[in-house]
Protein backbone atom coordinates (compact mmCIF):
# COMPACT_ATOMS: atom_id res chain seq x y z
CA UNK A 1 1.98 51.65 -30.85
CA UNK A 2 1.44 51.14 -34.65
CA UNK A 3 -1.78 50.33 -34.40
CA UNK A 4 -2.75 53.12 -32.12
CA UNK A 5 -0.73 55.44 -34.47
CA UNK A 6 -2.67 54.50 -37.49
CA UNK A 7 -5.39 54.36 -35.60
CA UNK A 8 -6.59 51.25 -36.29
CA UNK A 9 -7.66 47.39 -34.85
CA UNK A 10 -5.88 44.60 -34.73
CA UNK A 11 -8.83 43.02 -35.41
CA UNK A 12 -9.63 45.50 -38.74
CA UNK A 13 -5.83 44.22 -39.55
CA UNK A 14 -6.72 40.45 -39.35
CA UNK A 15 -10.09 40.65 -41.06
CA UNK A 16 -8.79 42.64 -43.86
CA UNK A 17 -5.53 39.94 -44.36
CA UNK A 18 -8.59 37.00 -44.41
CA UNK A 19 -10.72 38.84 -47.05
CA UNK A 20 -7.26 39.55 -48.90
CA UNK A 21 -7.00 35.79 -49.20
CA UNK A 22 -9.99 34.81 -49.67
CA UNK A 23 -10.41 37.13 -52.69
CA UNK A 24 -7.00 35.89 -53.81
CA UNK A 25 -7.59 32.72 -53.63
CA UNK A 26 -11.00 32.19 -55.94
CA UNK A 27 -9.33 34.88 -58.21
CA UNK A 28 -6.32 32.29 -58.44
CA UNK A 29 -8.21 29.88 -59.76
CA UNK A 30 -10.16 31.83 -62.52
CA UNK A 31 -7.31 31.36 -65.34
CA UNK A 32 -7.73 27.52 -64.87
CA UNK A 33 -11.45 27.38 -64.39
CA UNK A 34 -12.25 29.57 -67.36
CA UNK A 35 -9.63 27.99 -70.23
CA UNK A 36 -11.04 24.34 -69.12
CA UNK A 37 -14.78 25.90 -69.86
CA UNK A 38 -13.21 27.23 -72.65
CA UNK A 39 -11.82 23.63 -73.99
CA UNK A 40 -15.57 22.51 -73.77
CA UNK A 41 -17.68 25.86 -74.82
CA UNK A 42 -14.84 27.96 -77.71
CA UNK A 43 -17.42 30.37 -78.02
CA UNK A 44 -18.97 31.13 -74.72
CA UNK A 45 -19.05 34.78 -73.57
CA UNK A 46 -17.33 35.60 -69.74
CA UNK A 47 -20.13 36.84 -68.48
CA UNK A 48 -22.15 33.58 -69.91
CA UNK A 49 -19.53 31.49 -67.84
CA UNK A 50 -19.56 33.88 -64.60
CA UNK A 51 -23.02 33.29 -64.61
CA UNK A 52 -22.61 29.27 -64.93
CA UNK A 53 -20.08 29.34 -62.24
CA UNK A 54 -21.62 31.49 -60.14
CA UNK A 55 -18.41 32.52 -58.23
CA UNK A 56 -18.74 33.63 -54.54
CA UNK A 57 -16.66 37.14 -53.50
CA UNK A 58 -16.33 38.63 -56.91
CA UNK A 59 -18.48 40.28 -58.76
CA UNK A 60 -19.59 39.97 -62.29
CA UNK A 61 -17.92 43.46 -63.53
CA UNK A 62 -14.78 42.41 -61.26
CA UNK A 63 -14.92 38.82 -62.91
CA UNK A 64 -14.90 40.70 -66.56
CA UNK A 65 -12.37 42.73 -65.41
CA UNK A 66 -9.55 40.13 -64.10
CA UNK A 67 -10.36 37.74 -67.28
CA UNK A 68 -10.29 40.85 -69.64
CA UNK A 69 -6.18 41.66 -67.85
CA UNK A 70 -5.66 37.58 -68.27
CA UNK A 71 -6.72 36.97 -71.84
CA UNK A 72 -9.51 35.24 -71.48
CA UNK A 73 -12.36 37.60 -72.71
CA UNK A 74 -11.56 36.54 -76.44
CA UNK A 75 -12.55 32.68 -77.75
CA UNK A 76 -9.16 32.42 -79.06
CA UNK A 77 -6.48 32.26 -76.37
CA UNK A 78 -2.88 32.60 -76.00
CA UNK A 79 -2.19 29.79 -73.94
CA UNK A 80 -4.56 28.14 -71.20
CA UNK A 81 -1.74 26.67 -69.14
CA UNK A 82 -0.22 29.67 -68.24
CA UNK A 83 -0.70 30.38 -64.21
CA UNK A 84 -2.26 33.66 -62.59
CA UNK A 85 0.82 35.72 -60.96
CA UNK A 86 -1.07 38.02 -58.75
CA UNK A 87 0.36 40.03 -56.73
CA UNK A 88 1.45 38.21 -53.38
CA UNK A 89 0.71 34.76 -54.63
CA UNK A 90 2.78 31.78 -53.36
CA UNK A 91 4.61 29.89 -55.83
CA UNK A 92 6.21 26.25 -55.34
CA UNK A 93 9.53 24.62 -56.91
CA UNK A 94 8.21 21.69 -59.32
CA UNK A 95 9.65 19.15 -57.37
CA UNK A 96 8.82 16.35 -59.52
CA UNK A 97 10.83 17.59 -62.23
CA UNK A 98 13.64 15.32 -62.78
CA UNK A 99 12.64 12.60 -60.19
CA UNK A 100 11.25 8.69 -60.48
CA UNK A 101 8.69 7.61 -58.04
CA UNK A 102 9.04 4.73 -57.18
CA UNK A 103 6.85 4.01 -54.28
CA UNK A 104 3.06 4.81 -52.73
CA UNK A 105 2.73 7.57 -50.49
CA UNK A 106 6.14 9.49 -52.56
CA UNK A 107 4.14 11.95 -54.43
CA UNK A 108 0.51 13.32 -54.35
CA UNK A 109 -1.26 15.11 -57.29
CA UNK A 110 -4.15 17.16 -56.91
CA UNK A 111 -6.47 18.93 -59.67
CA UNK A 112 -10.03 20.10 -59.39
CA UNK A 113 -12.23 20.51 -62.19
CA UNK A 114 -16.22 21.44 -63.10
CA UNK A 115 -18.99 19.66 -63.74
CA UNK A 116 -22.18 21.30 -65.23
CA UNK A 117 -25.77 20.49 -63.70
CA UNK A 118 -28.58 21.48 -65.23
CA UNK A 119 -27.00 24.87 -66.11
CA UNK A 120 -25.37 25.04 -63.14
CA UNK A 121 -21.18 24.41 -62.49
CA UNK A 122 -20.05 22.67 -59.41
CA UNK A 123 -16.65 21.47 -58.00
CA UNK A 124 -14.80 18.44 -58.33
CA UNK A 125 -11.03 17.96 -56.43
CA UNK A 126 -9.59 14.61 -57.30
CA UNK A 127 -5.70 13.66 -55.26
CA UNK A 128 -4.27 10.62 -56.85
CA UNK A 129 -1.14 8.62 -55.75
CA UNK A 130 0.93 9.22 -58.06
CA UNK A 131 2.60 5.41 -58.37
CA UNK A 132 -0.28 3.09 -58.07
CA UNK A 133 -2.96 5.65 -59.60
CA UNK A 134 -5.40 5.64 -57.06
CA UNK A 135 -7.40 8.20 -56.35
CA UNK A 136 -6.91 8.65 -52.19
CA UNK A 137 -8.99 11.28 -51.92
CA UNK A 138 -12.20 13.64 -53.58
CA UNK A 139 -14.79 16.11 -52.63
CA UNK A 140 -17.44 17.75 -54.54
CA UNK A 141 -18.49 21.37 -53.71
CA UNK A 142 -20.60 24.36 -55.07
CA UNK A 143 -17.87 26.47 -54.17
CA UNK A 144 -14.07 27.02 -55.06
CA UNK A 145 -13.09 28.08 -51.84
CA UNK A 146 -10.53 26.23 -50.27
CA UNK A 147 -12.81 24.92 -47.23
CA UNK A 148 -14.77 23.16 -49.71
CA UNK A 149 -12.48 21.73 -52.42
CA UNK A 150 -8.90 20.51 -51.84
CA UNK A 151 -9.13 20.43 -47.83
CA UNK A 152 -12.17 17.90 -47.56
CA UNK A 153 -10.09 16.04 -50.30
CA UNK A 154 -6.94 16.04 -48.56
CA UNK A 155 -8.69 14.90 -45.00
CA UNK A 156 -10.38 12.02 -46.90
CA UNK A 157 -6.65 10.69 -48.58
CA UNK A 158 -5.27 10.95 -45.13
CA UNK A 159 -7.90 8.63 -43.54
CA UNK A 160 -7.27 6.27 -46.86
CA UNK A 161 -3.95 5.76 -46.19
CA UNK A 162 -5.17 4.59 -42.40
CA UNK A 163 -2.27 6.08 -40.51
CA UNK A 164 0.62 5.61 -43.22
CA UNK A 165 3.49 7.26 -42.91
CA UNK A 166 2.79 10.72 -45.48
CA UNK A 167 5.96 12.20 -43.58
CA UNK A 168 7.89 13.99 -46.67
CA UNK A 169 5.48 13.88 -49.13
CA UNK A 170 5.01 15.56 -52.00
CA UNK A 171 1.76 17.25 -52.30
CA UNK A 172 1.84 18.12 -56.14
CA UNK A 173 -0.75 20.62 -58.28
CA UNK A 174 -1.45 23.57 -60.94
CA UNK A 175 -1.41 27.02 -59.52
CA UNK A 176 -4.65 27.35 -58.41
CA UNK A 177 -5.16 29.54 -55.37
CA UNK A 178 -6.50 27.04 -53.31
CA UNK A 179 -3.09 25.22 -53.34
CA UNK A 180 -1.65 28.26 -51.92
CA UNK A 181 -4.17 29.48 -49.33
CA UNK A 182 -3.53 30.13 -45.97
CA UNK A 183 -5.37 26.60 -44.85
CA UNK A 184 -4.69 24.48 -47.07
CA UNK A 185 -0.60 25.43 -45.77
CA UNK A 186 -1.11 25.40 -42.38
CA UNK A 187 -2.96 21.83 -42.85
CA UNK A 188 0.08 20.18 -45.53
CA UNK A 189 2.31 21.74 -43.14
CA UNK A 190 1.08 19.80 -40.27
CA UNK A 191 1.09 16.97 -41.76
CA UNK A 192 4.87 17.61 -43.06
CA UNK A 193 4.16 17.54 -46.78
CA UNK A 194 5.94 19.38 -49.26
CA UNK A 195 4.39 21.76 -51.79
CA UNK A 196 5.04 21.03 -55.13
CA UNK A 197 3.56 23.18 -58.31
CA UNK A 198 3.87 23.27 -61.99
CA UNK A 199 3.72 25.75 -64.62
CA UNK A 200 2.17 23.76 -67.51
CA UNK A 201 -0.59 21.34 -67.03
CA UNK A 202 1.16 19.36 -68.82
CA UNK A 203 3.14 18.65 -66.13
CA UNK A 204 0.22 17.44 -63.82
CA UNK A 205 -0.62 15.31 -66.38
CA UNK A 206 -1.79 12.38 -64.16
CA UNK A 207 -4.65 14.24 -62.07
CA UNK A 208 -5.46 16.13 -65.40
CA UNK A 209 -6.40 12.35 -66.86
CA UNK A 210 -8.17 11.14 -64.01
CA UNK A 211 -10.43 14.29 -64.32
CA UNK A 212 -11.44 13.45 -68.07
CA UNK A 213 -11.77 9.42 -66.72
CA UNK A 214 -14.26 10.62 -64.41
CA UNK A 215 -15.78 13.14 -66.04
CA UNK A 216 -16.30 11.41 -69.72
CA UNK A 217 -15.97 7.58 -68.56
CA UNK A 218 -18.84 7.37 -65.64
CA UNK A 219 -20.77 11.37 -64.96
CA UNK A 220 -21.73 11.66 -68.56
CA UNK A 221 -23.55 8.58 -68.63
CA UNK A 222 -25.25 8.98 -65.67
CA UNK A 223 -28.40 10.85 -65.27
CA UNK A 224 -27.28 13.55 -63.09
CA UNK A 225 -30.11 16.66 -62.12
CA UNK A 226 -29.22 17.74 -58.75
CA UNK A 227 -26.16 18.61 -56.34
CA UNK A 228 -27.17 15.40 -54.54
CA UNK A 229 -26.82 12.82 -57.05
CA UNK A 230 -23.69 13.87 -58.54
CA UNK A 231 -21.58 13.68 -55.12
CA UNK A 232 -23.46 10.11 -55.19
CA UNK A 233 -22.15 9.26 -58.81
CA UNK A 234 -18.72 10.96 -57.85
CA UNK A 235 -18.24 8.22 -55.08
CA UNK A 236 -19.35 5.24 -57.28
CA UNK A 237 -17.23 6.38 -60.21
CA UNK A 238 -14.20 6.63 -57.83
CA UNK A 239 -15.09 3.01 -56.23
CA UNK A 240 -15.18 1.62 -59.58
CA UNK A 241 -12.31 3.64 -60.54
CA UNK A 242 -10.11 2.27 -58.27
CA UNK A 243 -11.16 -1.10 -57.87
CA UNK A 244 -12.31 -2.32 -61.42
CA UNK A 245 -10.67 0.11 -64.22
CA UNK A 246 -7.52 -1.52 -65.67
CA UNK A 247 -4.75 0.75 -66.23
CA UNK A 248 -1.72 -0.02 -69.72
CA UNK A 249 1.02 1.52 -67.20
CA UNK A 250 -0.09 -0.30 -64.36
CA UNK A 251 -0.33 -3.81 -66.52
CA UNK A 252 -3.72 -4.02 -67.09
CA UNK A 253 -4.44 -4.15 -63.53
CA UNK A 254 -6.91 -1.71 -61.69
CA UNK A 255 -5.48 0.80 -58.70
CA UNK A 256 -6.41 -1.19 -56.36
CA UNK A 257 -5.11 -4.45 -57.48
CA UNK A 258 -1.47 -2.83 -58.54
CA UNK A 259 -1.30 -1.88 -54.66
CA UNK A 260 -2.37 -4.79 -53.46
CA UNK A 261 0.68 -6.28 -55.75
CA UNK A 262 2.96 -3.92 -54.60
CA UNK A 263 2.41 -4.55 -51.10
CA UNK A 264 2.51 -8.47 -50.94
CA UNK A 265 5.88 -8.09 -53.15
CA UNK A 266 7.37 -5.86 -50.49
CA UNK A 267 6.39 -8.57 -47.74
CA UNK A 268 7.67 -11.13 -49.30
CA UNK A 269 11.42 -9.41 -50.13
CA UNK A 270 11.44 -8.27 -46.33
């Protein structure tokens, strides 16, 4: 009767709520996107780096206008860690915030970052286990939407773990509207996860590092011109990553090897 009062759809209803979110959800991530482009260009204009990320459902006056209401339109900024708080956005207890992981498969963190291509910005999502280090799970994307960032990367780290036990988890990350989008929720909550977010990036420090690794370890020596090669370079700089990179806090072993460790010592107490 509500519908036929306001004379309109259900349909109009649902399509509207999906465009709502979608919207939401790129414009959640613009804060983050724009003060890490900031950390690497001080001086670039917005509408120089609207134009580099080329972001799908918003348009360039839009773009100007939400950075313009967030701080960002000057070189010097306030803070870069500081989260959007749009208007309906979901936000998450920081549930790592007191504990000690002490085991593979406790905690999850999840960050996605840029990577610029001949003029041209694309997508990175890294999750990481947040006790051995390993990266579980990646995707690369020319888009922020959720579809294309932290859900292929979250489907990849469950087929890692080869039907582990995730039950409980905590899925931690930044504010970025993909960690809060209708998907990515109904997915994590499927899979029994629990959402986990911080404030300061500071606080996601682990996935934050394994970003610069990647980025300024492996991609920047690597002769990277098209879409194409850099999801190729993404997957060998994860392999060797994981496998070969020794890690101080994991003593001096790689990823790989600390959970190989961990796993034979657990055998052999049982």
């Amino acid at each position: 009767m509500l519908y036929e009062v306001l004379n309109i759809s259900k349909q109009a209803v649902h399509q509207h709520k999906v465009a709502v979110d979608r919207r939401m959800e790129e414009l959640g991530y613009v804060e983050m996107i724009v003060g890490q482009v900031r950390s690497d260009h001080p001086t670039m204009g917005i509408r120089d780096i609207y134009y580099m990320l080329n972001p799908e459902g918003i348009g360039r006056d839009r773009f100007e206008a939400v950075c313009r209401e967030l701080g960002l339109s000057s070189a010097r900024m306030k803070s870069l860690c500081r989260t959007t708080d749009s208007s309906g956005v979901i936000r998450f207890e920081n549930l790592l915030d007191g504990i000690t992981i002490l085991r593979i498969n406790q905690v999850w963190q999840s960050d996605i970052t840029y990577f610029e291509v001949m003029g041209r910005f694309y997508y990175i999502t890294f999750i990481i286990d947040a006790f051995s280090r390993v990266i579980v799970g990646h995707s690369v994307s020319q888009r922020l939407f959720t579809e294309d960032t932290v859900i292929p990367a979250l489907k990849m780290a469950v087929r890692f773990r080869k039907g582990a036990s995730l039950d409980g988890l905590i899925f931690h990350s930044d504010g970025g509207g993909q960690y809060y989008s209708r998907k990515f929720l109904e997915l994590t909550r499927k899979l029994h996860f629990r959402n986990s977010m911080c404030i300061y990036s500071w606080e996601n420090g682990k996935a934050e590092r394994v970003n610069g690794v990647i980025k300024n370890n492996y991609l920047i020596y690597r002769n990277i011109s098209t879409y194409e090669r850099l999801v190729k370079e993404v997957d060998r700089a994860v392999t060797l990553y994981n496998n070969e990179k020794p890690h101080i806090k994991l003593n001096r072993m790689s990823p790989t090897q600390f959970e190989k460790k961990y796993y034979l010592c657990n055998q052999c107490n049982q």
